[in-house]
Protein backbone atom coordinates (compact mmCIF):
# COMPACT_ATOMS: atom_id res chain seq x y z
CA UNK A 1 13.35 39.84 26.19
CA UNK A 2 16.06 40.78 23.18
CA UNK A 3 14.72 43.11 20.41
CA UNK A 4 17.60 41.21 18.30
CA UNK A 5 14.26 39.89 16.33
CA UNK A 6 13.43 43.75 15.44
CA UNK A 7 13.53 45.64 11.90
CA UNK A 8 13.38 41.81 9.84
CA UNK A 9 10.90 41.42 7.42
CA UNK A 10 8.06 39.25 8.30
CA UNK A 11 8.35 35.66 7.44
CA UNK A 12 5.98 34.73 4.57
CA UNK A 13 5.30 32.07 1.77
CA UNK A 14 4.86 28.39 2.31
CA UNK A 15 7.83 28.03 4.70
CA UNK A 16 6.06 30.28 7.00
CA UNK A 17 2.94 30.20 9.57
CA UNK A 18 0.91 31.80 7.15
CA UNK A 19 1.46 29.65 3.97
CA UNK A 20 1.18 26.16 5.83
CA UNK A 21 -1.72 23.86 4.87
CA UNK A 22 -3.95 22.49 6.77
CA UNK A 23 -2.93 23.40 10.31
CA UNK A 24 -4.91 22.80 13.49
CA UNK A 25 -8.09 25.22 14.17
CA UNK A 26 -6.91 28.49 15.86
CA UNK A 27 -3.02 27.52 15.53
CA UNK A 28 -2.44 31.13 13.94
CA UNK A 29 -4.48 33.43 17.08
CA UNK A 30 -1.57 31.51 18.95
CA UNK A 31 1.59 30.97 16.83
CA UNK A 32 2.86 33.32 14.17
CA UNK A 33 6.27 33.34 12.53
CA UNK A 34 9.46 35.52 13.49
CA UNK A 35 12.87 35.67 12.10
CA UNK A 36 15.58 36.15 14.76
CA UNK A 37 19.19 37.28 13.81
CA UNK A 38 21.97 35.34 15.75
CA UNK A 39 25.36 36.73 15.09
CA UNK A 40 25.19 36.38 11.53
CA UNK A 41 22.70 33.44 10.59
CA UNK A 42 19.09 35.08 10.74
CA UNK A 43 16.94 31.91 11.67
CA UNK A 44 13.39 31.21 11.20
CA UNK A 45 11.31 30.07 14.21
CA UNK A 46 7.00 29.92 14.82
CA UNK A 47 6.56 30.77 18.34
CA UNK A 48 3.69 30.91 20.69
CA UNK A 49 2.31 29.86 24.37
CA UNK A 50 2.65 30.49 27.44
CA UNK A 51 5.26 29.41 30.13
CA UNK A 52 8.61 28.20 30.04
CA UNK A 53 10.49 27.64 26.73
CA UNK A 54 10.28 24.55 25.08
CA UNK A 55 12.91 24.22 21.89
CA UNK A 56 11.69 22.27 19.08
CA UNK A 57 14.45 20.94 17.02
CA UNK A 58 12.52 18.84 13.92
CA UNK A 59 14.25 16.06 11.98
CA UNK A 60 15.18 15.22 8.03
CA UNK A 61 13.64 15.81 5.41
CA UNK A 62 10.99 18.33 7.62
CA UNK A 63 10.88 21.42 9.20
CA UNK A 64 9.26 23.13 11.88
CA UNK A 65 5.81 22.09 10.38
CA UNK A 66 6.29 18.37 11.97
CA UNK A 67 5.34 19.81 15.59
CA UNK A 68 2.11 21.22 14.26
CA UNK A 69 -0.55 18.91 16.01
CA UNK A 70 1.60 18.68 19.20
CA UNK A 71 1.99 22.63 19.07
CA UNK A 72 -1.53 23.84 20.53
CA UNK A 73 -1.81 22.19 23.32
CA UNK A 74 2.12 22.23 24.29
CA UNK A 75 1.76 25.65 24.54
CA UNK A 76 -0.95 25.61 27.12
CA UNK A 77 1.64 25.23 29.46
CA UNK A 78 5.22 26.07 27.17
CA UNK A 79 6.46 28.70 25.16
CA UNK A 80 7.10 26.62 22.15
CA UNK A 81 9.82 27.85 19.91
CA UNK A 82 9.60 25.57 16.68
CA UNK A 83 12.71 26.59 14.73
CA UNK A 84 13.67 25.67 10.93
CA UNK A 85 17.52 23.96 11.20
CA UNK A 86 20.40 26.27 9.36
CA UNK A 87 19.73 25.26 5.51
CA UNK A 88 16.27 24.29 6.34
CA UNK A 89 13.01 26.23 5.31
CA UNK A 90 13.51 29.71 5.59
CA UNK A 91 16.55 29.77 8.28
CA UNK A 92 19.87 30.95 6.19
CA UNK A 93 21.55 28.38 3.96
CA UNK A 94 25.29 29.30 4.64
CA UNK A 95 27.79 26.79 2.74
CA UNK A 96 29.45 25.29 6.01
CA UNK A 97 28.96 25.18 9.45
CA UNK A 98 26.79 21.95 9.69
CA UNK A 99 28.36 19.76 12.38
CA UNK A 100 26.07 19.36 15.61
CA UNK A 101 28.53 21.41 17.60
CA UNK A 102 27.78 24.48 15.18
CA UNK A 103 24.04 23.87 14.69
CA UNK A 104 24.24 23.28 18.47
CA UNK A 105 25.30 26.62 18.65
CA UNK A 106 23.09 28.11 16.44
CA UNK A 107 20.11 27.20 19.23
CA UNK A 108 21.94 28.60 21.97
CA UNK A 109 22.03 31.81 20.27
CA UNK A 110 18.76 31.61 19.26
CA UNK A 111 17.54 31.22 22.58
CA UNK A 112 19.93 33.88 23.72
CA UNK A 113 18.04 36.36 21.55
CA UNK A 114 14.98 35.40 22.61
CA UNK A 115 16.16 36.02 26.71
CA UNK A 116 15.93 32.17 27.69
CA UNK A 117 18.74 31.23 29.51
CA UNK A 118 17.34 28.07 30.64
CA UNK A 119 15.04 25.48 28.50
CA UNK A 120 13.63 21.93 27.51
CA UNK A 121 14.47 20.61 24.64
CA UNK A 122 12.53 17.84 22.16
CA UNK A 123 14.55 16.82 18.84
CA UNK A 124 13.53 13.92 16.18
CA UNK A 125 15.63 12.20 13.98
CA UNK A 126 18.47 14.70 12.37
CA UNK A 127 17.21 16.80 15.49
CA UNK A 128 18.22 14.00 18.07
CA UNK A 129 21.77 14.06 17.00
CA UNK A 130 21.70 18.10 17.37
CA UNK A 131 19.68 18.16 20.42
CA UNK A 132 22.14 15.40 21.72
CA UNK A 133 24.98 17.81 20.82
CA UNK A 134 23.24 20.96 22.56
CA UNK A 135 22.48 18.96 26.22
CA UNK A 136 26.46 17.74 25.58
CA UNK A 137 27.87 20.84 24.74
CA UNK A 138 25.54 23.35 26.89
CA UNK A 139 24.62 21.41 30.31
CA UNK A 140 23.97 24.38 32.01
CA UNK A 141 21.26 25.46 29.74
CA UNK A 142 19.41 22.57 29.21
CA UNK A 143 16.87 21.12 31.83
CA UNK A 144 15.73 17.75 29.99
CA UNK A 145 16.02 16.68 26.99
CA UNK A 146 13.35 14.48 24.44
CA UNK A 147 15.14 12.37 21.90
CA UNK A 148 12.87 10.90 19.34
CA UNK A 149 13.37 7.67 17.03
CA UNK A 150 17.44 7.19 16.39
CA UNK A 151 18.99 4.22 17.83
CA UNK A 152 21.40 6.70 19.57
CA UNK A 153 24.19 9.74 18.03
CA UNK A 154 26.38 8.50 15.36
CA UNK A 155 29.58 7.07 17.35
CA UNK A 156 27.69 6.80 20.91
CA UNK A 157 26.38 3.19 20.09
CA UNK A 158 28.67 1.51 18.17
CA UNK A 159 27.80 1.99 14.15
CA UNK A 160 25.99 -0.27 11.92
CA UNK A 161 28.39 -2.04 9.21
CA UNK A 162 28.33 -1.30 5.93
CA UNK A 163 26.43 -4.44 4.38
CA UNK A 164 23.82 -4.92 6.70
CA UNK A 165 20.50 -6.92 6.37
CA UNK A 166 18.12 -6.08 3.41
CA UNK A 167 15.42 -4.68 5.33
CA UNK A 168 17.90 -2.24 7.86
CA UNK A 169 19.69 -1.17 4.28
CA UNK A 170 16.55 -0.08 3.06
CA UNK A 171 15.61 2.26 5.89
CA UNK A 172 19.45 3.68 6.46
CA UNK A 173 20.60 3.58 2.32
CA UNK A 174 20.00 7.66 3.06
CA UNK A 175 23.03 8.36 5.04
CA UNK A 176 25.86 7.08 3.00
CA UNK A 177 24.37 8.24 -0.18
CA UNK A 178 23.32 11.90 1.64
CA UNK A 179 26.65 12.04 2.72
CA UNK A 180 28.32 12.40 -0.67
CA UNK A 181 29.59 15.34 -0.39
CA UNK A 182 28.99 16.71 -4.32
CA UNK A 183 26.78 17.68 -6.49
CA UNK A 184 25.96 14.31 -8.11
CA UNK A 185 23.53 13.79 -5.16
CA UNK A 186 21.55 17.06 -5.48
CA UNK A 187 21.71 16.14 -9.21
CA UNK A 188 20.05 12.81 -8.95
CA UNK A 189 16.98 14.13 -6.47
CA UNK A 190 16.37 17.41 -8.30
CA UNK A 191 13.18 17.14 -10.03
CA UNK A 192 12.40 14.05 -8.32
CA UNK A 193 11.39 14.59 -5.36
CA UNK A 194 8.37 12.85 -4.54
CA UNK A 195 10.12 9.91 -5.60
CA UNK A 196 13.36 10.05 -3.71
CA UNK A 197 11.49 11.64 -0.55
CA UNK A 198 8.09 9.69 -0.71
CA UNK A 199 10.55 6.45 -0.42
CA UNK A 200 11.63 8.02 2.80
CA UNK A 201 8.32 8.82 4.53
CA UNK A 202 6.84 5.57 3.37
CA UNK A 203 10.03 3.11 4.40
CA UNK A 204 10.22 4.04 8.06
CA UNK A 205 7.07 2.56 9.03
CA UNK A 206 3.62 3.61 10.68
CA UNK A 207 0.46 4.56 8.74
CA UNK A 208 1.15 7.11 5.66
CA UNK A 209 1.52 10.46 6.21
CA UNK A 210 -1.68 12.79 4.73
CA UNK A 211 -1.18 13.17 1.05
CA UNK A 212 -0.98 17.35 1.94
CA UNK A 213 1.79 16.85 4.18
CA UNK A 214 4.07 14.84 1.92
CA UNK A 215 3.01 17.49 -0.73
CA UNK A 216 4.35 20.52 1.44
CA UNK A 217 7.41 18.57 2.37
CA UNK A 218 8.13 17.39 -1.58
CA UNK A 219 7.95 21.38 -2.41
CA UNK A 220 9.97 23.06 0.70
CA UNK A 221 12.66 20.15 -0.62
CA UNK A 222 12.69 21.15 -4.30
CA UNK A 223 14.10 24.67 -3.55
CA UNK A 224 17.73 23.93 -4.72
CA UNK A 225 19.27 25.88 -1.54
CA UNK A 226 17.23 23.57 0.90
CA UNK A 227 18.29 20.80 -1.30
CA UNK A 228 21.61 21.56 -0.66
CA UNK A 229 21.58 22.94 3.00
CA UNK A 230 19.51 19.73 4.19
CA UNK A 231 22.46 17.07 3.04
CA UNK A 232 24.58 19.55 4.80
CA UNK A 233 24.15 17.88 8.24
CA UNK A 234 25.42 14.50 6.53
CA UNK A 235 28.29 15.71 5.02
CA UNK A 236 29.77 16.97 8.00
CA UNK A 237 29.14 13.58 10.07
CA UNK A 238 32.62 13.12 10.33
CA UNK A 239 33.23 15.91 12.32
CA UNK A 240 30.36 15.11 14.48
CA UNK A 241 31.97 11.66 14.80
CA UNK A 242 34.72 13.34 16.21
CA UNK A 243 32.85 15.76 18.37
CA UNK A 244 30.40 12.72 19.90
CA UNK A 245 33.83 10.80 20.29
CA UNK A 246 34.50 13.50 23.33
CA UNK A 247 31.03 13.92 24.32
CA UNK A 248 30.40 10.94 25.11
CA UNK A 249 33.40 10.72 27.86
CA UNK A 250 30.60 12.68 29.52
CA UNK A 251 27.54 11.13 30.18
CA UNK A 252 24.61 13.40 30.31
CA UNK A 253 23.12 14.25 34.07
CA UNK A 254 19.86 15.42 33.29
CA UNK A 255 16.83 13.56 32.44
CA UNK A 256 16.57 11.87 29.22
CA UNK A 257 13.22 10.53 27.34
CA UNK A 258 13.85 8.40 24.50
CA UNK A 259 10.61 8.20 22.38
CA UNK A 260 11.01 5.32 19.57
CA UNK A 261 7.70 4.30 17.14
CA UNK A 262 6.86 0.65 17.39
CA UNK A 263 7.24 0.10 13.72
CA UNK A 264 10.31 1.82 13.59
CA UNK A 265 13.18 2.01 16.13
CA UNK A 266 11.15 1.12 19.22
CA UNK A 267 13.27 0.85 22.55
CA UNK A 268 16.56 0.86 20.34
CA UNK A 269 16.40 4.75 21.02
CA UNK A 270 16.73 4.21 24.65
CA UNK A 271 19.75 1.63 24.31
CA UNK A 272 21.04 3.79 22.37
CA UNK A 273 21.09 6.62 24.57
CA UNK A 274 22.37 4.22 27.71
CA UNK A 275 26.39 4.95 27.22
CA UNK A 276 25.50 8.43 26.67
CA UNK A 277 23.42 9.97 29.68
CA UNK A 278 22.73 8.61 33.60
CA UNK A 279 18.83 8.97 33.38
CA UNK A 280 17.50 7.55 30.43
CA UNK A 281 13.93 6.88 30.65
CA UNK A 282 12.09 4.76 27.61
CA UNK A 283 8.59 5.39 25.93
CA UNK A 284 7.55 3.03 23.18
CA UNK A 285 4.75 4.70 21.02
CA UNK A 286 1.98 2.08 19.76
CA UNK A 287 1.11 1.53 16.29
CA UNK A 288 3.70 4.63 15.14
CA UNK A 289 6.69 4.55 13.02
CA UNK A 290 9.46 6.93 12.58
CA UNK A 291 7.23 9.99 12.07
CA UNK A 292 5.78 9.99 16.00
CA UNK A 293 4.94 13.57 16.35
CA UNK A 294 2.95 13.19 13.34
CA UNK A 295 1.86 9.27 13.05
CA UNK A 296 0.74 9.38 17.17
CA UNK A 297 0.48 12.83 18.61
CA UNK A 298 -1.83 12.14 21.13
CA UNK A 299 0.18 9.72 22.91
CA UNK A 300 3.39 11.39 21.97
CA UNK A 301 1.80 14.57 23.87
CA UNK A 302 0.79 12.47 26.90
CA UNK A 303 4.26 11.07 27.25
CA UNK A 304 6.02 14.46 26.61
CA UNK A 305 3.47 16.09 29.18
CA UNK A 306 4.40 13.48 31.81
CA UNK A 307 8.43 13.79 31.57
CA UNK A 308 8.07 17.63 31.14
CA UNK A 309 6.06 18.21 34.36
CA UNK A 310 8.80 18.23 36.63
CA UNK A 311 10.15 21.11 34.36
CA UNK A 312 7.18 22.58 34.20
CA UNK A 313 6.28 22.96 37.53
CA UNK A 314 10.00 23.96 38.75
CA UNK A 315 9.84 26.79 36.28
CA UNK A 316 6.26 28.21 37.70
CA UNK A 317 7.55 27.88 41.41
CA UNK A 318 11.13 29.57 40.38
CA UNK A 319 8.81 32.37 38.80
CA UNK A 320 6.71 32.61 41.53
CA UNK A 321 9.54 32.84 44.39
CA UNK A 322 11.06 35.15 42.19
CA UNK A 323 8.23 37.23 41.77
């Protein structure tokens, strides 16, 4: 294990472990918060469990709070290491560096500092496209992979046209305007919020998030750097267009799970994932829309316990043998 993490202050305030509402009974005897310094960008990540590492990688607008009721009983048989995206929550906010091959990167390191050379990963939304980008990029360190609820990486499957139907618009109106790459946009959401994010969490289908969640997310998104860092992913998606462009000449090898919400992408996430990767297996959640870690977690669990065992189990043998 790396002392990298060593002589940084602890993480505290509502970003961290300690400030987040309403969490699951006995999440903090099992998960605390830790800053890690990776060559440069010191990175925020809640880590706990027991067993091999399993990477968290959450979507937009969230942080590593979205994992929180799949956390405690992941980490019955996984480390879990939940980490806040560069310009998210209290990771650094540098000014560049937000294509998926650099936040890619960012992972890798983190994990390097932590002394995991090999992992699972799970990524949702935002996180699929960087999660996509880390199995692409970094085959050798990546056992499977969980992509959650987006019809594939920008340039895999072929991209939606500009004017599309009314009700698709409404759900993907985010990305053009997000990527603007000025201030006007940061302009028009400051000191609104709960308007321009509540539209987002209540457009992409499912029941309604709890009133304390939206709250929390509404506030970690009002700090102007977050604001900022969290378009920062969308104003570099033509240089992910370029990266996926040559990434996808390279179909992944190891095991995929696509996880879509009924309401919401359902098995589009799995098409979407066909040209890019050999084994792409499909799990449509029930009743859940874009939000499935937090809409569903009981059957998101059972279906991320199911593709993970393989991992799982390799992992205890390898230890074993090795031992």
């Amino acid at each position: 294990m790396s002392s990298s993490h060593t002589s940084v202050p602890t993480p505290e305030g509502p970003g961290s472990v300690s400030g987040a509402p309403n969490l699951p009974a006995g999440f903090t005897d099992t998960f605390t918060s830790r800053y890690i310094d990776t060559g440069g960008l010191r990175q925020h990540a809640v880590i706990g469990g027991d067993g091999p590492p399993l990477l968290l990688v959450h979507g937009w607008p969230e942080n590593w709070y979205a994992w929180r009721l799949l956390m405690p009983a992941l980490a019955r048989d996984f480390e879990i290491i939940a980490v806040d995206q560069r310009g998210i929550g209290l990771s650094d906010k540098p000014s560049d560096g937000y294509d998926t091959g650099t936040l890619a990167g960012d992972l890798v390191a983190l994990m390097d500092a932590l002394g995991h050379e090999r992992f699972a990963v799970v990524g949702h939304d935002t996180g699929l496209i960087i999660s996509y980008a880390l199995a692409a990029d970094h085959r050798d360190r990546v056992d499977r992979v969980v992509l959650a609820e987006v019809p594939g990486p920008p340039g895999v499957a072929p991209s939606p046209p500009l004017f599309v139907p009314e009700p698709i618009n409404n759900r993907l109106w985010h990305i053009p305007f997000n990527r603007v790459n000025d201030d006007l946009t940061e302009q028009l959401v400051r000191g609104r919020e709960d308007i321009f994010y509540g539209y987002e969490f209540a457009i992409q289908g499912g029941k309604k998030l709890p009133d304390y969640a939206l709250r929390y997310y509404f506030s970690l998104f009002s700090d102007p750097d977050v604001l900022r860092g969290s378009f920062g992913i969308y104003r570099a998606w033509d240089t992910t267009l370029a990266q996926n462009e040559q990434r996808k000449s390279r179909p992944l090898t190891m095991p995929v799970l696509a996880i879509g919400g009924a309401e919401s992408w359902g098995e589009q996430v799995g098409n979407g994932m066909t040209p890019a990767a050999d084994d792409v297996q499909t799990v449509v959640i029930p009743g859940a829309g874009h939000w499935v870690a937090e809409q569903a977690p009981e059957e998101v669990l059972a279906a991320l316990t199911e593709f993970l065992a393989p991992y799982r189990d390799g992992s205890a043998a390898a230890h074993t043998a090795g031992g």
